[in-house]
Protein backbone atom coordinates (compact mmCIF):
# COMPACT_ATOMS: atom_id res chain seq x y z
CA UNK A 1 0.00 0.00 0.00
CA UNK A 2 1.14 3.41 -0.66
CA UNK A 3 0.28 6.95 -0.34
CA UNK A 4 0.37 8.68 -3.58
CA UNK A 5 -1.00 12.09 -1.92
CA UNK A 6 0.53 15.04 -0.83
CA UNK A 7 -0.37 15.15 2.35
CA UNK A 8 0.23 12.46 5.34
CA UNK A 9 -2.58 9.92 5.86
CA UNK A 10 -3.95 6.76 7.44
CA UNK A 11 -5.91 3.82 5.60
CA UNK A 12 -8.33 1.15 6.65
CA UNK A 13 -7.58 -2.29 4.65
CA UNK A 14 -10.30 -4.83 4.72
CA UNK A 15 -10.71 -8.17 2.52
CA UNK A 16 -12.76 -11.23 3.48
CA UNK A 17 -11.48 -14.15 5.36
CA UNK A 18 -11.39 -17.92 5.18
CA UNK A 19 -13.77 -20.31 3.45
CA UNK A 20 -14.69 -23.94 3.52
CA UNK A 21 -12.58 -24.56 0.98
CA UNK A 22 -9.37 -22.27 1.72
CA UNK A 23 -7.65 -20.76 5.18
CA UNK A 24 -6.36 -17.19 4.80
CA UNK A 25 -3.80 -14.93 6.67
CA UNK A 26 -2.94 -11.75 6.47
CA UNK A 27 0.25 -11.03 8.09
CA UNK A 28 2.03 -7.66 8.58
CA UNK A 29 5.75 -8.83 8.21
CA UNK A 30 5.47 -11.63 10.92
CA UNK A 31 2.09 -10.19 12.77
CA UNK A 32 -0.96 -12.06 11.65
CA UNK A 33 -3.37 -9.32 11.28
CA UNK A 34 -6.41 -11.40 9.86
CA UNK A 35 -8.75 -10.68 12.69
CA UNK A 36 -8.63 -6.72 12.29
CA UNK A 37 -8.24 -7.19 8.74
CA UNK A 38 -11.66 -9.47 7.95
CA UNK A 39 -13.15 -7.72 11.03
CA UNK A 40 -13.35 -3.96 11.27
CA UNK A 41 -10.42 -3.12 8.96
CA UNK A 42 -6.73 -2.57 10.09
CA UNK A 43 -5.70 0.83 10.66
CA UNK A 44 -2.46 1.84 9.10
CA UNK A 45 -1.63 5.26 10.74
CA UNK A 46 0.07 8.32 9.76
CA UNK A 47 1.53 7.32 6.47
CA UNK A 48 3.40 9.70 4.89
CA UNK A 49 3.53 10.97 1.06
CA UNK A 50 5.45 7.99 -1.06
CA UNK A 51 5.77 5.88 2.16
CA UNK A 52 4.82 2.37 1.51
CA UNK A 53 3.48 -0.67 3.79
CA UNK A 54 3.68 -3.82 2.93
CA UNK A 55 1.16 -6.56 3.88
CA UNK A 56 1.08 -10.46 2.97
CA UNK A 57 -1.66 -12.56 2.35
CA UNK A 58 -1.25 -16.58 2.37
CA UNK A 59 -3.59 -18.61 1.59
CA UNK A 60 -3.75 -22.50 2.14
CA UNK A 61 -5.88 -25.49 0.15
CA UNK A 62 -7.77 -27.26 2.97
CA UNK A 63 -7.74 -30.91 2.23
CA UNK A 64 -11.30 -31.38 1.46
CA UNK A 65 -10.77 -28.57 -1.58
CA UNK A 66 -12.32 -29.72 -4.68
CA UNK A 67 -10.12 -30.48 -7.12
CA UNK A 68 -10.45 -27.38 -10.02
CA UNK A 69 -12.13 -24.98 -7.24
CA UNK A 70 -11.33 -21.22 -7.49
CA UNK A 71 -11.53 -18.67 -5.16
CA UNK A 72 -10.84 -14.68 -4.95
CA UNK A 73 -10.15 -12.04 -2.63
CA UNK A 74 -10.88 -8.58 -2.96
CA UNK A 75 -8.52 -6.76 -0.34
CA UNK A 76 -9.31 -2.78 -0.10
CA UNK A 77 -7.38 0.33 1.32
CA UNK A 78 -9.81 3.53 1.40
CA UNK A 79 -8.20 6.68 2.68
CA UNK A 80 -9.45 7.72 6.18
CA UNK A 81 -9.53 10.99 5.89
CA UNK A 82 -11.07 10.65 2.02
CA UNK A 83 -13.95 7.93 1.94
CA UNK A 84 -13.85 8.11 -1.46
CA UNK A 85 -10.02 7.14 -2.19
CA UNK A 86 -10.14 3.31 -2.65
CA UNK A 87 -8.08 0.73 -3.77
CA UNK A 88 -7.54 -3.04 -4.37
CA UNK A 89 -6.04 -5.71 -5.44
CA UNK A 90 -7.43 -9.01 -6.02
CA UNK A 91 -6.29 -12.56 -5.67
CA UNK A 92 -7.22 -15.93 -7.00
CA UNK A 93 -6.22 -19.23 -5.97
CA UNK A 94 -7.39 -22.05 -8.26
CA UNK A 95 -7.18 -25.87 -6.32
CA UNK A 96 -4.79 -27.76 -8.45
């Protein structure tokens, strides 16, 4: 995530969670912020113009997974002090 305004700000990042056919994370280098993340949103304070943070998401097949299944997640940053500055990125995992 980064902040390509001019002035400093902090962002909200949400994205949905586990399914019956996958287990997600969301990790902040090592800290496993899935709970904030799929709850309320994680708060990433005071970041400045250009600054960047990084966050991680793993996913894992569970072993009941059908064979062929796909899944995607929609993970979203909106500006806190703009509502109406979003962003995403989307992944898909397909069960090999």
């Amino acid at each position: 995530m980064q902040n390509d305004g001019n002035e400093p700000d902090s962002f909200i990042v949400t994205g949905p969670g586990s399914t019956t056919q996958f287990i997600v994370r969301y990790f902040v280098g090592t800290v496993d912020v899935a709970s904030s993340i799929t709850g309320a949103g994680l708060l990433l304070a005071d970041v400045a113009p250009g600054e960047t943070r990084s966050l991680r998401l793993s996913v894992t097949v569970r072993p009941a997974a059908a064979r062929g299944f796909t899944q995607s997640w929609l993970v979203m940053s909106k500006s806190h002090s703009d509502s109406s500055q979003v962003d995403a990125v989307k992944a898909v995992v397909t069960v090999p």
